[in-house]
PDB file of N, CA and C in Angstrom:
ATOM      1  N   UNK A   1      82.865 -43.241  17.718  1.00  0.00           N
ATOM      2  CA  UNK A   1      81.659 -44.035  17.600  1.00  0.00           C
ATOM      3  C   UNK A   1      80.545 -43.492  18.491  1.00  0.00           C
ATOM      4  N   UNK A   2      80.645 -42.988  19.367  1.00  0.00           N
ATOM      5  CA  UNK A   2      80.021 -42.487  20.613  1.00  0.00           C
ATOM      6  C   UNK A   2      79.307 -41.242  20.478  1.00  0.00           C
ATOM      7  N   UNK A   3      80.404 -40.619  19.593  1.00  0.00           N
ATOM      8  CA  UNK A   3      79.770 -39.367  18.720  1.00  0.00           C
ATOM      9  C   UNK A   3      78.646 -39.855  17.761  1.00  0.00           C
ATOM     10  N   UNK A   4      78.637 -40.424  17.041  1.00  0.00           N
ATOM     11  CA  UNK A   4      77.879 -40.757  16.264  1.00  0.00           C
ATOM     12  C   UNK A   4      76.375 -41.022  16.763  1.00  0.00           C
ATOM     13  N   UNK A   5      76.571 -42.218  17.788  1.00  0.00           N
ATOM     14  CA  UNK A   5      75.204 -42.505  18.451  1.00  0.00           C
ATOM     15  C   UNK A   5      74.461 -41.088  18.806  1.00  0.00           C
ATOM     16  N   UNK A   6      75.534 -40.177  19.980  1.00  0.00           N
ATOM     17  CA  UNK A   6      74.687 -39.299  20.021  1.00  0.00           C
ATOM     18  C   UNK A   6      74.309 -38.068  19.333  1.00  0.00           C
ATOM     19  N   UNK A   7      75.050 -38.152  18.183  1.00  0.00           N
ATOM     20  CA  UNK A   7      74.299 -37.420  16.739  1.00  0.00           C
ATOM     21  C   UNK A   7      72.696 -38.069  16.008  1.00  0.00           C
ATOM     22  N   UNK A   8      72.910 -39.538  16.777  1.00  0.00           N
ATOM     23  CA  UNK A   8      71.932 -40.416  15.643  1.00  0.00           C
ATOM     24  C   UNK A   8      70.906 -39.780  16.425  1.00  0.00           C
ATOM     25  N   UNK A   9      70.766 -39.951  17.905  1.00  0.00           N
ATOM     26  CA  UNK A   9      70.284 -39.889  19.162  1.00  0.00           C
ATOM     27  C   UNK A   9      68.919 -38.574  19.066  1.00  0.00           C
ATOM     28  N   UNK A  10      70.495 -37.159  18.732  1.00  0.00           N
ATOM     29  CA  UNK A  10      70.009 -35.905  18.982  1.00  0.00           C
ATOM     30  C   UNK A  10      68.742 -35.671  17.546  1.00  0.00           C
ATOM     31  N   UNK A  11      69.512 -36.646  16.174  1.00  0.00           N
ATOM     32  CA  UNK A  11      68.133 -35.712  15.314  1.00  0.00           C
ATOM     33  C   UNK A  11      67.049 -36.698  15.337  1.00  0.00           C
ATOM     34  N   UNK A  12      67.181 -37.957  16.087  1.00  0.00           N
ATOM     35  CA  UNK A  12      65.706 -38.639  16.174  1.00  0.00           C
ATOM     36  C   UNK A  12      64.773 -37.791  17.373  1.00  0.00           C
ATOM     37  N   UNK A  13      65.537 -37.226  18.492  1.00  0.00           N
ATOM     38  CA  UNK A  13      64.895 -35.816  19.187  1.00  0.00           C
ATOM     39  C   UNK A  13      64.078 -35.277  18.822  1.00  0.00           C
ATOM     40  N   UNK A  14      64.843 -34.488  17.817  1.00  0.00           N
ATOM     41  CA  UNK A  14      64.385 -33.174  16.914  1.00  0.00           C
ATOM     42  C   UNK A  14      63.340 -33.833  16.194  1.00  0.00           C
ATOM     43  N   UNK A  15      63.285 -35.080  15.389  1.00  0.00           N
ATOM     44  CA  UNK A  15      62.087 -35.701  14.330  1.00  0.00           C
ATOM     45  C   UNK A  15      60.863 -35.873  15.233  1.00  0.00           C
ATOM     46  N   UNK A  16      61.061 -36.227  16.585  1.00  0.00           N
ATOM     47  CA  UNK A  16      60.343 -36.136  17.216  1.00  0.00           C
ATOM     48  C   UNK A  16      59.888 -35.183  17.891  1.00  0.00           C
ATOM     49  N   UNK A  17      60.095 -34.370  18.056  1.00  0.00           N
ATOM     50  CA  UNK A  17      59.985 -33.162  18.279  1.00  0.00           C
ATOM     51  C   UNK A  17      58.966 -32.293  17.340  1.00  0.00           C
ATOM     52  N   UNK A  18      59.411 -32.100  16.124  1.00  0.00           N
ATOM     53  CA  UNK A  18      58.587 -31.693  15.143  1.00  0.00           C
ATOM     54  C   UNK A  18      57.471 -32.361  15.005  1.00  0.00           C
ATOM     55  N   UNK A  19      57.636 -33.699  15.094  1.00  0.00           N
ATOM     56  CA  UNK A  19      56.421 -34.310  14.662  1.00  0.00           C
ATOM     57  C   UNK A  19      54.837 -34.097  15.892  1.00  0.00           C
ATOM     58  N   UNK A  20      55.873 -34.421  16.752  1.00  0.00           N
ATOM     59  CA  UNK A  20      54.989 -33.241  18.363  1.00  0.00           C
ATOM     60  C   UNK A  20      54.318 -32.819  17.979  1.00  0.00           C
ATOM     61  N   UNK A  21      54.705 -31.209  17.636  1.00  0.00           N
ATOM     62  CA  UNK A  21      54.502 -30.323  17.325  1.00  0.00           C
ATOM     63  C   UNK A  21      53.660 -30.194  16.219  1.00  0.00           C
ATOM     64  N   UNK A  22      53.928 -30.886  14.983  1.00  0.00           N
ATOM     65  CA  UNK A  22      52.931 -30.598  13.834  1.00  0.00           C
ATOM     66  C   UNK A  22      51.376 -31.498  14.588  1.00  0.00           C
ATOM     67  N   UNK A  23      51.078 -32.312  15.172  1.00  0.00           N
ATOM     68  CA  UNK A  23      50.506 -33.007  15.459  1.00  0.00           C
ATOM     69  C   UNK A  23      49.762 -32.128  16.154  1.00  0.00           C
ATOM     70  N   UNK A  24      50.036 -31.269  17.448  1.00  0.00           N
ATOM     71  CA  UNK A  24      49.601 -30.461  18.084  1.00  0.00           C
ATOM     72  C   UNK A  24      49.245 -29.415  17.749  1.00  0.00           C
ATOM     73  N   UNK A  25      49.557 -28.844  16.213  1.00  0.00           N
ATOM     74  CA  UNK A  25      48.873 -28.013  15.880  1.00  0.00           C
ATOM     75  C   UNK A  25      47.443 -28.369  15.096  1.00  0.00           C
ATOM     76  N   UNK A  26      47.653 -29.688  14.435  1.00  0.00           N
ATOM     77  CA  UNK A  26      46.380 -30.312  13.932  1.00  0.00           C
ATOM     78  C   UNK A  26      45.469 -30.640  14.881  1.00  0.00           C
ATOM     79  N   UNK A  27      45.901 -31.357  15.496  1.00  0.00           N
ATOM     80  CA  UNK A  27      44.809 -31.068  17.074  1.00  0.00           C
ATOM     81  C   UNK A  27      44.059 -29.623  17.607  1.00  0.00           C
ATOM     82  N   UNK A  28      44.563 -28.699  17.373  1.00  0.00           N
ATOM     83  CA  UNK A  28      44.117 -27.511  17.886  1.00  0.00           C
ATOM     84  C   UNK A  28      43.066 -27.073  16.398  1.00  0.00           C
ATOM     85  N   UNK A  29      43.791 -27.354  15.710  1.00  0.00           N
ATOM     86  CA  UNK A  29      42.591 -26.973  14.363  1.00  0.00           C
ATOM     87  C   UNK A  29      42.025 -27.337  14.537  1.00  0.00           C
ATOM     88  N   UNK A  30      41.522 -29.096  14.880  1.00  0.00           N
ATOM     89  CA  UNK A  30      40.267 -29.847  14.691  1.00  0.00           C
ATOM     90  C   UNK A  30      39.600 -29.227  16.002  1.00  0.00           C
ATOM     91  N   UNK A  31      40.057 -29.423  17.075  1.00  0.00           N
ATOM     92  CA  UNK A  31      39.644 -28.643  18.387  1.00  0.00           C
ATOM     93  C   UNK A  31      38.990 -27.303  18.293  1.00  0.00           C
ATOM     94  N   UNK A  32      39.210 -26.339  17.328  1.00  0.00           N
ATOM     95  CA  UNK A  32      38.904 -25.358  16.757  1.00  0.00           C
ATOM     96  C   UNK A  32      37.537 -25.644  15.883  1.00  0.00           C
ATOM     97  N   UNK A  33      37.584 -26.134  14.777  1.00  0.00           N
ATOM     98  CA  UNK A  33      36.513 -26.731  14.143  1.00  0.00           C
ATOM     99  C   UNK A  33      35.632 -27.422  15.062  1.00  0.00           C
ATOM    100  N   UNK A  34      35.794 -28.156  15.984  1.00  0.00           N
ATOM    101  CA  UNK A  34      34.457 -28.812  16.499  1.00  0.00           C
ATOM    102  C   UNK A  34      33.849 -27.866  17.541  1.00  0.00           C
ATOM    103  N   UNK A  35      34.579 -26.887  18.357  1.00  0.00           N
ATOM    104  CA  UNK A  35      33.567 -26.047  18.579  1.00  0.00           C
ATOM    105  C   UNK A  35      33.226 -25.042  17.793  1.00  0.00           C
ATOM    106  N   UNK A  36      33.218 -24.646  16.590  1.00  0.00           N
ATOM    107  CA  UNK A  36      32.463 -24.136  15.473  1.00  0.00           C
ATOM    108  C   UNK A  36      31.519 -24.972  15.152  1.00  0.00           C
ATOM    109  N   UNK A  37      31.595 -25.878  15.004  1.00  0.00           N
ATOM    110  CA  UNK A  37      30.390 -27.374  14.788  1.00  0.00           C
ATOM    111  C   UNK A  37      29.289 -27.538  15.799  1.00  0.00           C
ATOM    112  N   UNK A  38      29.974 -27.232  17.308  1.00  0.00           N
ATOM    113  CA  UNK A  38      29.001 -27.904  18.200  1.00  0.00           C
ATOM    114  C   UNK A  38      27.676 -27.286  17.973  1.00  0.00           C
ATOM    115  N   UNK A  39      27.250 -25.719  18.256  1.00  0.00           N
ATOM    116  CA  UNK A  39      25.831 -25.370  17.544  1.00  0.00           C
ATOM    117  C   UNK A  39      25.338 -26.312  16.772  1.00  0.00           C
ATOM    118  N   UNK A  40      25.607 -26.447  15.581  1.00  0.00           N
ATOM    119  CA  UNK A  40      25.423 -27.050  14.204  1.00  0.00           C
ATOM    120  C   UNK A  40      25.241 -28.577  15.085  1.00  0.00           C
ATOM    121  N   UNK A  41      26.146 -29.088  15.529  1.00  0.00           N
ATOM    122  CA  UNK A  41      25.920 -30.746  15.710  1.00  0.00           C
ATOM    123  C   UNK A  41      25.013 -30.930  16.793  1.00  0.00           C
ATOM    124  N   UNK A  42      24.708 -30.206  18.014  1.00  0.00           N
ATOM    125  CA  UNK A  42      24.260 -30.118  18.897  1.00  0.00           C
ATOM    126  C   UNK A  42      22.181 -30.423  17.840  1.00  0.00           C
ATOM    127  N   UNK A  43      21.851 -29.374  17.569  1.00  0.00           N
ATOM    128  CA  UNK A  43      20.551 -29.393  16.794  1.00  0.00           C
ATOM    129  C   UNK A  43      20.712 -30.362  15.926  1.00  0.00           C
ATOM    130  N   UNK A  44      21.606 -30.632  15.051  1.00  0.00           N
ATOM    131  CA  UNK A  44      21.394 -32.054  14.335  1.00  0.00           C
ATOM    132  C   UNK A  44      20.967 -33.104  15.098  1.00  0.00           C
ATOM    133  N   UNK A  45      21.750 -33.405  16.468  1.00  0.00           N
ATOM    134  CA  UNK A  45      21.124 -34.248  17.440  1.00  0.00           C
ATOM    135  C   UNK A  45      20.146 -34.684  17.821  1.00  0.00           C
ATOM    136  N   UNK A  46      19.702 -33.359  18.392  1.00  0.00           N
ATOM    137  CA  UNK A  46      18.249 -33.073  18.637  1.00  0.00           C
ATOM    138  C   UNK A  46      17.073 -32.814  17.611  1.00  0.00           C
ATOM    139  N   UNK A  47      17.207 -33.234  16.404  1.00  0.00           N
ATOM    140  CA  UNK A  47      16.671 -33.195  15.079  1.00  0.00           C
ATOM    141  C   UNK A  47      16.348 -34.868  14.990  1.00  0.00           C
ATOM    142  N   UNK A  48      17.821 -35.791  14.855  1.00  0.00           N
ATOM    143  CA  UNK A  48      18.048 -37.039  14.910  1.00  0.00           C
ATOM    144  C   UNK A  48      17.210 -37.852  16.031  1.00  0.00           C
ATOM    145  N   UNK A  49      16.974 -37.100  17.120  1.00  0.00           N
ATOM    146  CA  UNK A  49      16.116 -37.325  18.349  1.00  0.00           C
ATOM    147  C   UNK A  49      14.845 -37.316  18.254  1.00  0.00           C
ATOM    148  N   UNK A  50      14.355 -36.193  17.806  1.00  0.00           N
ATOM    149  CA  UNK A  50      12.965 -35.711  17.259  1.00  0.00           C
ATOM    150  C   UNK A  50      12.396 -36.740  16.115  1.00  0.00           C
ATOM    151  N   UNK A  51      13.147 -37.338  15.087  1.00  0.00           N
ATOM    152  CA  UNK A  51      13.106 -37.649  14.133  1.00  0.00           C
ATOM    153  C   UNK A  51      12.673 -39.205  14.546  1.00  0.00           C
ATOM    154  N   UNK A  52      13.359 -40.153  15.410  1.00  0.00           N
ATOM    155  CA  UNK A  52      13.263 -41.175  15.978  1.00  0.00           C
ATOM    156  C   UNK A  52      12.097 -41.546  16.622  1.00  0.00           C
ATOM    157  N   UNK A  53      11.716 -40.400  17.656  1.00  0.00           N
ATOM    158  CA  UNK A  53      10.904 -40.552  18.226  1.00  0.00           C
ATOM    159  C   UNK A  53       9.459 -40.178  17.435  1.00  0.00           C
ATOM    160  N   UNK A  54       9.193 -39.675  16.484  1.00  0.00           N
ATOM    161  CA  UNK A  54       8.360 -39.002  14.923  1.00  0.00           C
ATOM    162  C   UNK A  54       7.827 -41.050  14.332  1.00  0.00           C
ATOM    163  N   UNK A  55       8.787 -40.846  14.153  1.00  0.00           N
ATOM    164  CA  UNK A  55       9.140 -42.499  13.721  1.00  0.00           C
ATOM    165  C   UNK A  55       8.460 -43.717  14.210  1.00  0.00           C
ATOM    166  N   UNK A  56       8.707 -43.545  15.290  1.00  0.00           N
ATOM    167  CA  UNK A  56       8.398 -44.547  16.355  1.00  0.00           C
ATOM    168  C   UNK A  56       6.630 -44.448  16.279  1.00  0.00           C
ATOM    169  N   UNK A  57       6.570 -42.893  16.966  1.00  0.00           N
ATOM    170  CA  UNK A  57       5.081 -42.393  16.951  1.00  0.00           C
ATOM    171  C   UNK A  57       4.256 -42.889  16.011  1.00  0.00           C
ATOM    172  N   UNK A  58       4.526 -42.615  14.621  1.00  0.00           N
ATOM    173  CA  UNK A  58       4.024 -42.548  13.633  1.00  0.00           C
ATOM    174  C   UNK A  58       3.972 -44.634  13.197  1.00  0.00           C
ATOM    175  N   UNK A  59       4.679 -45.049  13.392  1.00  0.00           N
ATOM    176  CA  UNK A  59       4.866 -46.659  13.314  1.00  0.00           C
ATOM    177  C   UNK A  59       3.905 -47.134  14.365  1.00  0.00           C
ATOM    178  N   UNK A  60       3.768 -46.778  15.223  1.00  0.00           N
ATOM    179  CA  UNK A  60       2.799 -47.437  16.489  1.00  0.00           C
ATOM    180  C   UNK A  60       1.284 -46.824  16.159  1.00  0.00           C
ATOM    181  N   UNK A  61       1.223 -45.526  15.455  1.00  0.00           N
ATOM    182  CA  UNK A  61      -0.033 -45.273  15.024  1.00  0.00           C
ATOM    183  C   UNK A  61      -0.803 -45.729  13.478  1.00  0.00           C
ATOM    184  N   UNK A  62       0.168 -46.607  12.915  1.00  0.00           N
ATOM    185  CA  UNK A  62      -0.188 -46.948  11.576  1.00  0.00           C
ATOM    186  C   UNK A  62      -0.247 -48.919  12.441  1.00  0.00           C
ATOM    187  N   UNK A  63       0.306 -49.078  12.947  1.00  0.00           N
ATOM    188  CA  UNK A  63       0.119 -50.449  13.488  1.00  0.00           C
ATOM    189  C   UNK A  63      -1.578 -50.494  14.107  1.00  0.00           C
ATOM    190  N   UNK A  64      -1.333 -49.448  15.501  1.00  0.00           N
ATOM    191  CA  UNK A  64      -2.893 -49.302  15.892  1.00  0.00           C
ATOM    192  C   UNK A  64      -4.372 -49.040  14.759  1.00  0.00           C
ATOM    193  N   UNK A  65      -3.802 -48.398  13.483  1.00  0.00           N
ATOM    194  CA  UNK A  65      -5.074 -48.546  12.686  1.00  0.00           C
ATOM    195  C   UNK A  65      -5.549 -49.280  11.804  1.00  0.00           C
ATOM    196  N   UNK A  66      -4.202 -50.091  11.498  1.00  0.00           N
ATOM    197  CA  UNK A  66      -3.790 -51.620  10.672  1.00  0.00           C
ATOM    198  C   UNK A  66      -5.196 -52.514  11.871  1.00  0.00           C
ATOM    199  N   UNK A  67      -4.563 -52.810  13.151  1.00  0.00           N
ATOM    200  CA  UNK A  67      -5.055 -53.723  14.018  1.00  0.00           C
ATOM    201  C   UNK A  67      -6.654 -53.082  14.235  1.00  0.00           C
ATOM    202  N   UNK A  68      -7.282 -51.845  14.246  1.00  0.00           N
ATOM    203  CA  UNK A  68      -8.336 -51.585  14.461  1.00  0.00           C
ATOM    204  C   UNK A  68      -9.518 -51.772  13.510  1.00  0.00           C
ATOM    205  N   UNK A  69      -8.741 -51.803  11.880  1.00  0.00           N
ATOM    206  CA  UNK A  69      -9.667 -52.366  10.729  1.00  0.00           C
ATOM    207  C   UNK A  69      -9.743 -53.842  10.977  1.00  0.00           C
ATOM    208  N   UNK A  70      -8.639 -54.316  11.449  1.00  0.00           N
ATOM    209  CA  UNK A  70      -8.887 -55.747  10.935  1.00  0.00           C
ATOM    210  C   UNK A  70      -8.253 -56.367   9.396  1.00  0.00           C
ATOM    211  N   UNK A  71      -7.656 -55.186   8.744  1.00  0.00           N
ATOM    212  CA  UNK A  71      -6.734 -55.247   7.642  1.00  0.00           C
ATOM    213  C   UNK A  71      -5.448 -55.925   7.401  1.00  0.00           C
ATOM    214  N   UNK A  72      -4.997 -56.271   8.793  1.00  0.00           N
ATOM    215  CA  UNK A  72      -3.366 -56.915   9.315  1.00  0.00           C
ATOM    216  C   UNK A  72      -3.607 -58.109   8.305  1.00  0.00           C
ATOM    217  N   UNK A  73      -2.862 -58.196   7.080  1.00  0.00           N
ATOM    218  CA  UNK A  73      -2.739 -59.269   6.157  1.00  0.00           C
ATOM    219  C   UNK A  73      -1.381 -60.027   6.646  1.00  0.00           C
ATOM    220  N   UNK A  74      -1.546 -61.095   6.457  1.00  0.00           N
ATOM    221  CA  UNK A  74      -0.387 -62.167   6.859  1.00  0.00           C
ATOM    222  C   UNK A  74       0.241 -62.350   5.240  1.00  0.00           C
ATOM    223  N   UNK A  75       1.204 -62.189   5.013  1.00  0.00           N
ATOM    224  CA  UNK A  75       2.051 -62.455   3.968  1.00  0.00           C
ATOM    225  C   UNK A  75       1.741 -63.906   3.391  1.00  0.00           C
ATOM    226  N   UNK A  76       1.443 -64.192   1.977  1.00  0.00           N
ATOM    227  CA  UNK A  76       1.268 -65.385   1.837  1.00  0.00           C
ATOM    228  C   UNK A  76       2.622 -66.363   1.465  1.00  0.00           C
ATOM    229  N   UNK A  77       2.320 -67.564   1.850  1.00  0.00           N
ATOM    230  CA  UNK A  77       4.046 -67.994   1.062  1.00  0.00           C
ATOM    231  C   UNK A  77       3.803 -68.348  -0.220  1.00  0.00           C
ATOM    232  N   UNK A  78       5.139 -68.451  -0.717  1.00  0.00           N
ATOM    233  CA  UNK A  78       5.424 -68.274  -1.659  1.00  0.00           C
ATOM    234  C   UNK A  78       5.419 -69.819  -2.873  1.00  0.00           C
ATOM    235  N   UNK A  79       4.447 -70.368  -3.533  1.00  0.00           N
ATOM    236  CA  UNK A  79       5.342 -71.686  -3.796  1.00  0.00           C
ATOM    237  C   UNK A  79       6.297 -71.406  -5.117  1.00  0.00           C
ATOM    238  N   UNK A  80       6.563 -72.316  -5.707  1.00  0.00           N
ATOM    239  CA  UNK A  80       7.249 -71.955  -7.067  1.00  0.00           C
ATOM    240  C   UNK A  80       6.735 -71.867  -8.080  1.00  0.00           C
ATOM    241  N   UNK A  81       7.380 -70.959  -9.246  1.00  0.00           N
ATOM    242  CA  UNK A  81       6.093 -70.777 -10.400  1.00  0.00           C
ATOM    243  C   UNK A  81       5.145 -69.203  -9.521  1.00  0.00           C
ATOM    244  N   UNK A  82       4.859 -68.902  -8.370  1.00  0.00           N
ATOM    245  CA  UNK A  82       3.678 -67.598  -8.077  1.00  0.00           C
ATOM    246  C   UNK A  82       4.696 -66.191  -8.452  1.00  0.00           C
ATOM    247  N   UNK A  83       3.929 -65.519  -8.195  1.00  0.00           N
ATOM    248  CA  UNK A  83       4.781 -64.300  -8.193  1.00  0.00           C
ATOM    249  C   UNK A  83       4.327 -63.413  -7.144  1.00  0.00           C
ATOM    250  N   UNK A  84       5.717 -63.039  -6.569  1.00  0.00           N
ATOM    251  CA  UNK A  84       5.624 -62.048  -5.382  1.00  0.00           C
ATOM    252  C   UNK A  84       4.919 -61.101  -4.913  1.00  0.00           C
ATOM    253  N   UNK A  85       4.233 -61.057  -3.927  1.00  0.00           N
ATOM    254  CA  UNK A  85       3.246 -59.962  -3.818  1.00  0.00           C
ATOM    255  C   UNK A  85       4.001 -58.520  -3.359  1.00  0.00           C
ATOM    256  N   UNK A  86       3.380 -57.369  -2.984  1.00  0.00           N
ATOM    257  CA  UNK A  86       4.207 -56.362  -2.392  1.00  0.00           C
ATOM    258  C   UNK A  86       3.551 -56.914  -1.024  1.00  0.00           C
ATOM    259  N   UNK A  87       4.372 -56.680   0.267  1.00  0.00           N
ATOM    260  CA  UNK A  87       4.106 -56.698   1.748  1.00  0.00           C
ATOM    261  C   UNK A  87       3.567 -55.093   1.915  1.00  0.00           C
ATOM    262  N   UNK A  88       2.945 -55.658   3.039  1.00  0.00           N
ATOM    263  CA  UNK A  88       2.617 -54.186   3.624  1.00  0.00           C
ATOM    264  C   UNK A  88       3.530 -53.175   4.485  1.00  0.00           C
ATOM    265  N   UNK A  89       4.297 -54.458   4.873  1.00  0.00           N
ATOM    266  CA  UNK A  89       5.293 -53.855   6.176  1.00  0.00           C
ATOM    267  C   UNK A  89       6.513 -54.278   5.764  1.00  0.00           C
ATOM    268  N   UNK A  90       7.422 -53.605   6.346  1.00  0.00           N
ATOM    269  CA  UNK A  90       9.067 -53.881   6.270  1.00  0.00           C
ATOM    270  C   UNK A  90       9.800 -54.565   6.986  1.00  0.00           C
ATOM    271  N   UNK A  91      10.287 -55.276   6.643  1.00  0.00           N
ATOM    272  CA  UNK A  91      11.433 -56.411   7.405  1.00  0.00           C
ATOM    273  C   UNK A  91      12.145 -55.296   8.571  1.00  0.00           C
ATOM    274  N   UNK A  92      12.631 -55.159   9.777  1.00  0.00           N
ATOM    275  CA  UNK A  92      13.362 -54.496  10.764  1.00  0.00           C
ATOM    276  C   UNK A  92      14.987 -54.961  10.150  1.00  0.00           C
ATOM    277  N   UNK A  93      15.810 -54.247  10.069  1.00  0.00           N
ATOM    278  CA  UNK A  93      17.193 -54.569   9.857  1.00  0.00           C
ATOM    279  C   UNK A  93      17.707 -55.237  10.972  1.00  0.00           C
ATOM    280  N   UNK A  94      18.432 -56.200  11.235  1.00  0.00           N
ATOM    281  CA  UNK A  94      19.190 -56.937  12.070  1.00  0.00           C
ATOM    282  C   UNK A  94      20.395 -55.494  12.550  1.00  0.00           C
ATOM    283  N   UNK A  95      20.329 -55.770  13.743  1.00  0.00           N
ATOM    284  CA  UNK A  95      21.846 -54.967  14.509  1.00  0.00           C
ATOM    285  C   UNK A  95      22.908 -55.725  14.131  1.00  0.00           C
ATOM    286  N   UNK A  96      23.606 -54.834  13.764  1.00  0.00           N
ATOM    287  CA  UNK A  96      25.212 -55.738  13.453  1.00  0.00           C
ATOM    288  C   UNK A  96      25.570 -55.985  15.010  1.00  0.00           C
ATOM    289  N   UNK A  97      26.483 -57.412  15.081  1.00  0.00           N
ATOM    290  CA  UNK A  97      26.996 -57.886  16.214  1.00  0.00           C
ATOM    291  C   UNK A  97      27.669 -56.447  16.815  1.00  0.00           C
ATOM    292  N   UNK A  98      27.398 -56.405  18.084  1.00  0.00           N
ATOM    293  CA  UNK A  98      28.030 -55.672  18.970  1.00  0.00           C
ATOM    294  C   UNK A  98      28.048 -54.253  18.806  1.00  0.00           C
ATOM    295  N   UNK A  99      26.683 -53.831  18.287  1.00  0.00           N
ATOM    296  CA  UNK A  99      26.556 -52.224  18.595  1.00  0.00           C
ATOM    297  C   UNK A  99      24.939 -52.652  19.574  1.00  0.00           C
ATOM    298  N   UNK A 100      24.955 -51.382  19.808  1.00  0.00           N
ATOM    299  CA  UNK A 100      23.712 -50.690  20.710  1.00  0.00           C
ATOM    300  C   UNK A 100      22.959 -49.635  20.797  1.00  0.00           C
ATOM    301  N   UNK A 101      21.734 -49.522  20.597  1.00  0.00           N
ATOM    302  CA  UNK A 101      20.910 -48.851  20.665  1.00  0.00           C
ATOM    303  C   UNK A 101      21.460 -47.799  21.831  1.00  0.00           C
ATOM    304  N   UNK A 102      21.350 -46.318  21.147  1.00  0.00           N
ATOM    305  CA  UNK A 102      21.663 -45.224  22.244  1.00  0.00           C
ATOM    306  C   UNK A 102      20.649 -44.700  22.671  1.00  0.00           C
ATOM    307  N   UNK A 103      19.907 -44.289  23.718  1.00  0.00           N
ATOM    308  CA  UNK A 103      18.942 -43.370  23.930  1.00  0.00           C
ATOM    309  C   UNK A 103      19.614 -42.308  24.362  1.00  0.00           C
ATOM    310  N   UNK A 104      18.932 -40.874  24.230  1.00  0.00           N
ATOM    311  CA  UNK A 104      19.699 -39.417  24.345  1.00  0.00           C
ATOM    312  C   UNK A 104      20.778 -39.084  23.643  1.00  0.00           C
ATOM    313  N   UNK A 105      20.900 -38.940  22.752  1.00  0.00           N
ATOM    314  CA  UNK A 105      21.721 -38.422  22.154  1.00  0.00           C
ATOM    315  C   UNK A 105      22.692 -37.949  22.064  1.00  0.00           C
ATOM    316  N   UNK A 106      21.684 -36.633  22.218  1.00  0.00           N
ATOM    317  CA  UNK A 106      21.071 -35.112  22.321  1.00  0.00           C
ATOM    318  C   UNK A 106      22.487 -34.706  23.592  1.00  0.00           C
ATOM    319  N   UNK A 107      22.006 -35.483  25.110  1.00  0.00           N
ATOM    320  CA  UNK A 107      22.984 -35.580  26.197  1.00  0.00           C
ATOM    321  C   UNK A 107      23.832 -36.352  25.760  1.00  0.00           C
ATOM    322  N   UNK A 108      24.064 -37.163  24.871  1.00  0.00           N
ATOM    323  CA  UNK A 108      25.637 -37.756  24.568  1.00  0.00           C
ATOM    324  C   UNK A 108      26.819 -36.608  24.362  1.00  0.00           C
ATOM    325  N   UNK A 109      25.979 -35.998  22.824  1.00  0.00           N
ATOM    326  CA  UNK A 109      26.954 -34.583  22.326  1.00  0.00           C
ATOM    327  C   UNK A 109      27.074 -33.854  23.794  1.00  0.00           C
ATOM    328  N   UNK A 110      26.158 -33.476  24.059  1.00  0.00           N
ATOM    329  CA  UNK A 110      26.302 -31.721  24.694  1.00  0.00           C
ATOM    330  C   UNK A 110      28.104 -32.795  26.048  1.00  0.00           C
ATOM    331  N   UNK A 111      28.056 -33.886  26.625  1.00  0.00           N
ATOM    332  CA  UNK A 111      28.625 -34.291  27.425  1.00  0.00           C
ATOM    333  C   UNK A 111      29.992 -34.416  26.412  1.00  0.00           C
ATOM    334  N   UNK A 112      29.697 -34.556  25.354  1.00  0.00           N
ATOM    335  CA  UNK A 112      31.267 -34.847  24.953  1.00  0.00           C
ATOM    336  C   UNK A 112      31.722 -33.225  24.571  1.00  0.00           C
ATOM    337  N   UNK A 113      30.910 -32.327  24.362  1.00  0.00           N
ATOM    338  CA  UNK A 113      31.717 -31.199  24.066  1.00  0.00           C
ATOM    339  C   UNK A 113      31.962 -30.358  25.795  1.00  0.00           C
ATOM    340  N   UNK A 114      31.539 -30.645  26.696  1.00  0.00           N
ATOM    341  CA  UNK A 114      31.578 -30.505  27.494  1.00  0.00           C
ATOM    342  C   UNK A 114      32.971 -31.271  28.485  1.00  0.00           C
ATOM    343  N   UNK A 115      33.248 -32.365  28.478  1.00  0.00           N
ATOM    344  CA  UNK A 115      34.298 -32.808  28.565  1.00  0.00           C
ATOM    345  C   UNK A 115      35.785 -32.504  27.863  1.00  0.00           C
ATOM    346  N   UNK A 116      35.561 -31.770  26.128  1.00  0.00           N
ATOM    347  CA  UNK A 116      36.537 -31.286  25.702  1.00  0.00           C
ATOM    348  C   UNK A 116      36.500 -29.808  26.540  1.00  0.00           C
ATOM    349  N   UNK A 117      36.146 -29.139  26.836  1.00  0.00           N
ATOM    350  CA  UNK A 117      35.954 -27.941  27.316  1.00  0.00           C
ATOM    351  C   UNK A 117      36.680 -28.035  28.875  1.00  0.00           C
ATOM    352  N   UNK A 118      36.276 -28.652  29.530  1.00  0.00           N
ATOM    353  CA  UNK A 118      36.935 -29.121  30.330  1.00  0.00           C
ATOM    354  C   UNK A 118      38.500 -29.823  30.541  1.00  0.00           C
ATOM    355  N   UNK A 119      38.959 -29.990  29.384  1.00  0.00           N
ATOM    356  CA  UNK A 119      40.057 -30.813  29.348  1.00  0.00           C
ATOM    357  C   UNK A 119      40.915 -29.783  28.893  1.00  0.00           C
ATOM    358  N   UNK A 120      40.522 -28.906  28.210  1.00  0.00           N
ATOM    359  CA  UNK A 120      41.188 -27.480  27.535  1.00  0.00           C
ATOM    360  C   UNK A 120      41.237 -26.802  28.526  1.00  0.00           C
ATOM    361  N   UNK A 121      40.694 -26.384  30.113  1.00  0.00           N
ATOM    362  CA  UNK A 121      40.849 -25.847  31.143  1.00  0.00           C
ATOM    363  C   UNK A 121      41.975 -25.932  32.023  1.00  0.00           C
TER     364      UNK A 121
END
């Protein structure tokens, strides 16, 4: 009986073992692939950064010339029976519960490929 257990014992080892192992080689691929990526993701970042701040710019300078005509239309309401006008401006999307606005990015990436680099040392 004793034999047995440690037959059962030795190839749950080995299953584990392999499975280690295959695991650790998929890890090294992806590890492989993301610094082939980082170039590539690094400027996407800083694109995504550029792009935000473009955004922003460009929203605060269409507000300032809205407010400088005197054009700022107030949405009329609506009763029943009218039909919908187009707005001028866009509703802001609500944040889903429990995320957050990131500032830097840009330094998020470069710190996380930097920390893998480090951990591979």
């Amino acid at each position: 009986m004793s034999f047995l257990i440690d037959i059962a014992i030795l190839v749950l080892l080995v299953g584990t073992l392999t499975y280690a192992w295959v695991v650790d080689r998929r890890v090294r691929v992806l590890m492989a692939a993301l610094r082939d990526l980082e170039p590539m993701i690094g400027s996407f970042s800083a694109a995504v950064d550029k792009s935000e701040s473009t955004v922003s710019a460009l929203r605060d300078a269409g507000e300032q010339a809205a407010d400088s005509r005197g054009r700022r239309q107030r949405e009329p309401e609506l009763s029943r029976g009218e039909a919908a006008s187009f707005r001028t401006t866009r509703d802001r999307p609500s944040r889903p519960v429990g995320t957050a606005s990131v500032s830097g990015k840009s330094e998020l990436v470069r710190g996380f490929f930097e920390t893998v680099r480090n951990r591979e040392a």
